[in-house]
Protein backbone atom coordinates (compact mmCIF):
# COMPACT_ATOMS: atom_id res chain seq x y z
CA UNK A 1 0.00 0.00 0.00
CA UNK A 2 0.77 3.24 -0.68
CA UNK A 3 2.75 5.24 2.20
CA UNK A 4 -0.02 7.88 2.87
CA UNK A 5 1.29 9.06 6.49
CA UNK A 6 1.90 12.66 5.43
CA UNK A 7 -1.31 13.13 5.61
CA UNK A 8 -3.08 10.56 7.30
CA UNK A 9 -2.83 8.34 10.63
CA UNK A 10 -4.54 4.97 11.51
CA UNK A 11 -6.88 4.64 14.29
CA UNK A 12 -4.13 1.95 15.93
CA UNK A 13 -1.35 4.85 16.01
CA UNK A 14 -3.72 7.42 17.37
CA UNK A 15 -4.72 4.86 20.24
CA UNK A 16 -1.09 4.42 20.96
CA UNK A 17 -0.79 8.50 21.09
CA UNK A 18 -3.63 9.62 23.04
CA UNK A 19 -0.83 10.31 26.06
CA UNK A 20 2.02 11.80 23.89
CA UNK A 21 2.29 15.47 24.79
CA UNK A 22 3.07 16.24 21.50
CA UNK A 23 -0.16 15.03 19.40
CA UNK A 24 -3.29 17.13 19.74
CA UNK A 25 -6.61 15.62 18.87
CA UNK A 26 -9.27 17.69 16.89
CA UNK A 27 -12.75 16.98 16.43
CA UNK A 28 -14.04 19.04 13.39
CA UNK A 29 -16.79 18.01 12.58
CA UNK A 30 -19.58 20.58 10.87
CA UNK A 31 -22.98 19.81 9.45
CA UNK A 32 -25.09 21.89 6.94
CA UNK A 33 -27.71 23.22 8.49
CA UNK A 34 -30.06 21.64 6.40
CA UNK A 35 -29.40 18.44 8.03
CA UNK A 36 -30.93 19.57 11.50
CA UNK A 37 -27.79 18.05 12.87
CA UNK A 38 -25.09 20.21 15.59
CA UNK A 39 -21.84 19.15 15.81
CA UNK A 40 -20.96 20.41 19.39
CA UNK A 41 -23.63 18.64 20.35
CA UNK A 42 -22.57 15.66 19.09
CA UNK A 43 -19.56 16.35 20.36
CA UNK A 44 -20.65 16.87 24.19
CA UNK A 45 -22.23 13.03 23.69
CA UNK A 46 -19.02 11.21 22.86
CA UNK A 47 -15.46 12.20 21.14
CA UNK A 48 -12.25 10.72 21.37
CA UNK A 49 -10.79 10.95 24.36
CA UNK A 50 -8.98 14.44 24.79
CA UNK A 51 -10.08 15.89 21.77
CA UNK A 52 -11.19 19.87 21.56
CA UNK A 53 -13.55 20.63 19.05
CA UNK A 54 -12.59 22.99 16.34
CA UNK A 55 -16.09 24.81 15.24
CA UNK A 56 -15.20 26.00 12.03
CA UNK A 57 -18.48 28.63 12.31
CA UNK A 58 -16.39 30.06 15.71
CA UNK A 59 -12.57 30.38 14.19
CA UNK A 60 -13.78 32.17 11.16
CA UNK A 61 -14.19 35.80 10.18
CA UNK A 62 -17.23 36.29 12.06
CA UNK A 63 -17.79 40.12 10.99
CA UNK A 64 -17.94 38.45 7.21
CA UNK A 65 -21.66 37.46 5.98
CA UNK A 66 -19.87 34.78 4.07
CA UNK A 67 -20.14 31.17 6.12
CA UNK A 68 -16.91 30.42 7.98
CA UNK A 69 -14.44 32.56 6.35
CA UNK A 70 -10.84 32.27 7.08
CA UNK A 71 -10.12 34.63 10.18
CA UNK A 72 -7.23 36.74 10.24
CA UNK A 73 -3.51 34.83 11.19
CA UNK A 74 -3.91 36.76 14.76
CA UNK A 75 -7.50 35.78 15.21
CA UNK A 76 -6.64 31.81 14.50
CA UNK A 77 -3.52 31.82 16.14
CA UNK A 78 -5.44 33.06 19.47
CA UNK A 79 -8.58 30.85 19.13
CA UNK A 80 -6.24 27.82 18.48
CA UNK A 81 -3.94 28.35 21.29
CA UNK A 82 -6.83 29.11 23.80
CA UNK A 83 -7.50 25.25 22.77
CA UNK A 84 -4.21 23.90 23.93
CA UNK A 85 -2.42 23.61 20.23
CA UNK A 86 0.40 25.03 18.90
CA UNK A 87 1.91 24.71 15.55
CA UNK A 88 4.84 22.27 16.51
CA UNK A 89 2.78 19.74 17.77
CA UNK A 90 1.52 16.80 15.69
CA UNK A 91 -2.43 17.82 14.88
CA UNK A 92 -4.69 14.79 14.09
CA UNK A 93 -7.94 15.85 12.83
CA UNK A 94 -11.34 13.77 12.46
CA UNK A 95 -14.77 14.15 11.74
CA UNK A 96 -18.16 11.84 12.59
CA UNK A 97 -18.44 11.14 9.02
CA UNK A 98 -15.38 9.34 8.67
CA UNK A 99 -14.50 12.29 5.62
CA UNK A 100 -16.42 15.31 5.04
CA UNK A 101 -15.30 18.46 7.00
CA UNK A 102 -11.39 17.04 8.82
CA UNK A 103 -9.87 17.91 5.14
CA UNK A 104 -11.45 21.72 5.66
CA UNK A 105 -9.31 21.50 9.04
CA UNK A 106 -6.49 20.39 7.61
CA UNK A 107 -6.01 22.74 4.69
CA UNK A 108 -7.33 25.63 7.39
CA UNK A 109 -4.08 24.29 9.45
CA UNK A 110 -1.94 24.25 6.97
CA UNK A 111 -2.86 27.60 5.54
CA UNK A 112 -2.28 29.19 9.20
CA UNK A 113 1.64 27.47 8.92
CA UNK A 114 1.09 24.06 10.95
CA UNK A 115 4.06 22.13 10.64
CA UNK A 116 2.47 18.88 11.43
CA UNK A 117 -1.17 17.74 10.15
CA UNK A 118 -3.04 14.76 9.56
CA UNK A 119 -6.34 13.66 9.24
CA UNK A 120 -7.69 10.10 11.25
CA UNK A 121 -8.17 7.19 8.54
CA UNK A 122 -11.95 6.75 8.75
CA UNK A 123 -12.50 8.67 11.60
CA UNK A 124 -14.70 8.57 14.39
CA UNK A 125 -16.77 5.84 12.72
CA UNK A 126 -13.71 3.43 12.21
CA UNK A 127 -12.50 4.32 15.29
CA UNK A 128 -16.32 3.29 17.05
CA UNK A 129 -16.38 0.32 14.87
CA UNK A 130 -13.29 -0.96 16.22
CA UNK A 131 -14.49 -0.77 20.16
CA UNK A 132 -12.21 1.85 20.52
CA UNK A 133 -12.64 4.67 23.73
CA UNK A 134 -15.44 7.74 22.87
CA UNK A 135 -15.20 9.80 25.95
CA UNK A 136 -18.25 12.76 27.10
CA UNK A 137 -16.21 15.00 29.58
CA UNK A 138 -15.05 18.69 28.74
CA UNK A 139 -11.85 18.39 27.94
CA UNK A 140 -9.19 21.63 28.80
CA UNK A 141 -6.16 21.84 27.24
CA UNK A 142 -3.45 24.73 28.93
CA UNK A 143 -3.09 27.68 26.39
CA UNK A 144 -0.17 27.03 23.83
CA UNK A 145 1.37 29.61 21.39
CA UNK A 146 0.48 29.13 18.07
CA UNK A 147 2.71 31.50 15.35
CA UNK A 148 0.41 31.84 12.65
CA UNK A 149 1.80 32.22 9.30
CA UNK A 150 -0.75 32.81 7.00
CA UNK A 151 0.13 31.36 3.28
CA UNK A 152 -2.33 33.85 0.97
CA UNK A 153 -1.56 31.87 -2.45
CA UNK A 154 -3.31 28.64 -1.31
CA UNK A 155 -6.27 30.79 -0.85
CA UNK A 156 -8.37 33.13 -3.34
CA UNK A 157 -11.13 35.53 -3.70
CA UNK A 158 -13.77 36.58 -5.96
CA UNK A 159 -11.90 38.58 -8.31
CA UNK A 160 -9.54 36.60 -8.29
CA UNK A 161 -11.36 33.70 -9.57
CA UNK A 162 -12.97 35.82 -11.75
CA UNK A 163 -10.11 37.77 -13.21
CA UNK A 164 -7.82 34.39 -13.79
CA UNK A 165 -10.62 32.15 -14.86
CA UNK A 166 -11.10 35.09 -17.85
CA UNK A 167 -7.78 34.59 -18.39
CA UNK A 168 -7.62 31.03 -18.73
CA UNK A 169 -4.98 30.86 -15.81
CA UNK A 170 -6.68 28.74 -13.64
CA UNK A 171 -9.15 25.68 -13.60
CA UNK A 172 -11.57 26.23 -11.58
CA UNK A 173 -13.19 22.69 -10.24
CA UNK A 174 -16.31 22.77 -8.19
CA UNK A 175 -16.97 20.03 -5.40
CA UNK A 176 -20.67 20.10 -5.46
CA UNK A 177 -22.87 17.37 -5.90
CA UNK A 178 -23.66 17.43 -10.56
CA UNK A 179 -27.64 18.16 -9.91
CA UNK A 180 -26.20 21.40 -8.04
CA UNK A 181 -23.58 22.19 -10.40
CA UNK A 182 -26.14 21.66 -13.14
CA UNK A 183 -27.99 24.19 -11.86
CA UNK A 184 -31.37 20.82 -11.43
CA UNK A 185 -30.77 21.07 -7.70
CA UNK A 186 -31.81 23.56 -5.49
CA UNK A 187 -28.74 25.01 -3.12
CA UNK A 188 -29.27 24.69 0.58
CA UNK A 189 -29.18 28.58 1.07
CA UNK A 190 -32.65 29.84 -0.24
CA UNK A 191 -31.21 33.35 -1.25
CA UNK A 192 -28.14 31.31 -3.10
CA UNK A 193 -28.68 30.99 -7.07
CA UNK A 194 -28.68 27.34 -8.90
CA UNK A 195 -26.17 26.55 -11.10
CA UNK A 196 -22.21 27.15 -11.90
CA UNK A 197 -19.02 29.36 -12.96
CA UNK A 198 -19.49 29.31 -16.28
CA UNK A 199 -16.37 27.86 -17.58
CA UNK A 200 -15.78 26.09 -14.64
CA UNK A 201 -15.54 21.59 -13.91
CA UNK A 202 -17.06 19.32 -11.74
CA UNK A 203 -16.08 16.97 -9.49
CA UNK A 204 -18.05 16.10 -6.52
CA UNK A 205 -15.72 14.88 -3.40
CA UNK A 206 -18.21 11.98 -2.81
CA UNK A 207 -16.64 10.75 -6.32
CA UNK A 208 -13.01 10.87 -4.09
CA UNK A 209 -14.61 9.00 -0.89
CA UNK A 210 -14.99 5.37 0.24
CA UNK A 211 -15.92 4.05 3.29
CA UNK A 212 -15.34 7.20 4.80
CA UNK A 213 -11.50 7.20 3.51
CA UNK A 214 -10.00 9.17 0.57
CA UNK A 215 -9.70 6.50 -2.59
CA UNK A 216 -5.72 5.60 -3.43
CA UNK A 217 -3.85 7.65 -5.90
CA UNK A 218 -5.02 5.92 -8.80
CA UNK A 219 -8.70 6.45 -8.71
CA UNK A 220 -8.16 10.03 -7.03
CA UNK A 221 -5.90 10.83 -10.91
CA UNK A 222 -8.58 9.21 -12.69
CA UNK A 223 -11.72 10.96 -11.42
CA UNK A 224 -9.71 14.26 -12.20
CA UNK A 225 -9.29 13.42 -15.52
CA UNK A 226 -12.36 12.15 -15.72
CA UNK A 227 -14.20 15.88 -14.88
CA UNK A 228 -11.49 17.50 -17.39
CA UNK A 229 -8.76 18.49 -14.94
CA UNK A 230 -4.99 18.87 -16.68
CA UNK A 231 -3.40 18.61 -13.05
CA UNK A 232 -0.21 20.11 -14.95
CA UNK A 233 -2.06 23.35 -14.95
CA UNK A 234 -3.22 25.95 -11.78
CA UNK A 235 -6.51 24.69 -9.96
CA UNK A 236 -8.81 26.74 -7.72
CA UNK A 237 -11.41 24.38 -5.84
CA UNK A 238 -14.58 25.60 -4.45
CA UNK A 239 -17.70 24.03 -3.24
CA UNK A 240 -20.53 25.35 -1.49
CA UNK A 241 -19.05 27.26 0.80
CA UNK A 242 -15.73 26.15 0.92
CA UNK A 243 -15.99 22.95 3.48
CA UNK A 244 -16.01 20.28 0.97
CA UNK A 245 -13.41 22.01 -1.87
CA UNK A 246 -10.54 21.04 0.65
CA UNK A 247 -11.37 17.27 -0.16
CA UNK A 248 -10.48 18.15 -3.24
CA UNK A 249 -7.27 20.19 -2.25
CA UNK A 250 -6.33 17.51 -0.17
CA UNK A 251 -6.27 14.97 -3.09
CA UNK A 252 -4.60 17.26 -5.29
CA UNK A 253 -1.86 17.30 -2.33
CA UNK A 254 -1.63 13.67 -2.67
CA UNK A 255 -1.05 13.63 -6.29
CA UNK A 256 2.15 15.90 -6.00
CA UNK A 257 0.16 19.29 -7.12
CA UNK A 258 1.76 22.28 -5.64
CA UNK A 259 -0.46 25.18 -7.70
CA UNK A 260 -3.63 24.46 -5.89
CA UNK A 261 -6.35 26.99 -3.60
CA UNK A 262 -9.52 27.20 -2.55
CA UNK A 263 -11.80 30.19 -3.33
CA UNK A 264 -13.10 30.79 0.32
CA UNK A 265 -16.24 32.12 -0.54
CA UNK A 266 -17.19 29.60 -3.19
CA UNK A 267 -20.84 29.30 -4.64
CA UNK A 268 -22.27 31.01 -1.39
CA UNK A 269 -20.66 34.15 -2.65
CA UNK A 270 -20.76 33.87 -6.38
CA UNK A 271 -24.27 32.68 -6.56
CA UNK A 272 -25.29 34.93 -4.28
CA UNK A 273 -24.58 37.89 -6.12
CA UNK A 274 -26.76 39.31 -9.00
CA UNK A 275 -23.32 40.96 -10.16
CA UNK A 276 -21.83 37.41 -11.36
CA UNK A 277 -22.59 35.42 -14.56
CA UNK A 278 -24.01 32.20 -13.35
CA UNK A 279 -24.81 29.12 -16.19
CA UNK A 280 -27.23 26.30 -15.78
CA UNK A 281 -27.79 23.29 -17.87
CA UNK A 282 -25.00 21.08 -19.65
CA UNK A 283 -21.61 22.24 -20.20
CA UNK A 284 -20.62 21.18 -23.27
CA UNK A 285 -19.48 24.32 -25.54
CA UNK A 286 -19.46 26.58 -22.74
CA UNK A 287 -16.51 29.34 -22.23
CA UNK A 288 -15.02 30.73 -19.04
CA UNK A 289 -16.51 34.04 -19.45
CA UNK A 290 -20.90 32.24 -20.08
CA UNK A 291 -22.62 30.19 -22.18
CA UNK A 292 -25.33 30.49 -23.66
CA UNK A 293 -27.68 29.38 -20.71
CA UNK A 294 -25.80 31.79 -18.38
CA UNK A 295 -28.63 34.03 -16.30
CA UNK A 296 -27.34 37.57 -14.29
């Protein structure tokens, strides 16, 4: 098997590290609101033993509108370190899903200048599944000093997007589920347009899941050639709001590409402005700048 501990550990390490000063355990897991479920709440039931919970909704840019924008460096460094983490220690991050919002962790880490972070094979399902320890006490970590060092080219904004996809300098490659991207789904924000970037590709990160575990390197290169992807050339993920892109980013990571970001804002932002060409329908024939089926 392929070695994969850059960026993952396996439940049986992480049960041999619970004690080890040096490893941090994170519980990040967040739900759409649509789903009626809340993660601290969840949490509070049963995590893994001496695990904080990162609430991505809390160590964000509140004052934006935007869901869960990246804070500033000062504001995540001081959220983080009122947890108990700093950004030598080794940072294992896992969701209740097994894979759906840990990867948004990660790259959130690793923007901020982490040294050391992985993500828990399978998560807190494998880790249940196995009869391993789930634990319901508050757990209080001493303050640590995190030195945030924000990395700005692994993230991007609207005009950005919009000024390099017109360009052709970037691919931009949308997580979303097709009926969404299509524009046939509704989006779980009522005020939130249907349908895509024009110009832009789709590949939802269900496509890059199994079992709650990213797919190997084989399947991950295929399914991005499969949605049109030339992973010699710049990508910008997005997603809904920016949660579920970093699947994608975290594949890409895998694969050895090192001119990948994530447009924070994502379709939340795009879609829900009137200024932005949005298209619906199939994209076959359709440029980076609309389509025939675009709608303003």
């Amino acid at each position: 098997m392929t070695d994969r501990s850059r960026w993952f550990v396996s439940t049986e390490w992480l049960a041999g590290h619970l004690d080890d000063p040096n490893v941090v355990v994170v519980d990040g897991t967040w739900h759409l609101a649509a789903t009626g479920r809340n993660a601290r709440a969840e949490y509070d039931v049963g995590h893994i033993p001496g695990a904080v919970f990162f609430d991505i909704d809390a160590i964000a840019d509140t004052s934006n509108p935007l869901p869960h924008m990246l804070p500033t460096a000062e504001a995540f460094a001081e959220a983080v370190g009122a947890l108990g983490i700093d950004d030598k220690q080794r940072i294992v991050v896992y969701d209740v899903l097994g894979l759906y919002s840990a990867p948004r962790v990660w790259w959130t880490f690793r923007i901020m200048g982490a040294a050391d972070v992985v993500i828990l094979g399978g998560g807190l399902p494998k880790w249940r599944t196995e009869g391993r320890p789930v634990d319901n006490r508050p757990v209080t970590r001493a303050r640590r000093r995190f030195d945030a060092a924000f990395d700005p080219a692994v993230a991007r904004n609207l005009a950005q997007v919009r000024d390099d996809l017109t360009t052709g300098a970037i691919q931009v490659v949308d997580a979303r589920p097709a009926p969404r991207f299509l524009g046939d789904a509704p989006e779980p924000r009522s005020w939130v347009r249907t349908g895509r970037i024009p110009g832009s590709l789709n590949l939802p990160a269900t496509e890059l899941i199994a079992d709650g575990r990213l797919k190997p390197r084989e399947a991950l290169r295929a399914a991005f050639a499969a949605a049109g992807v030339d992973l010699t050339k710049p990508v910008v993920t997005m997603c809904g709001s920016g949660v579920n892109a970093a699947t994608l980013n975290l594949a890409l990571d895998m694969l050895g590409v090192t001119d990948s970001a994530l447009y924070d804002g994502s379709w939340t932002e795009w879609g829900g402005r009137d200024d932005m060409p949005v298209a619906v329908g199939p994209i076959s024939g359709e440029a980076a700048t609309g389509s025939a089926t675009e709608q303003r």
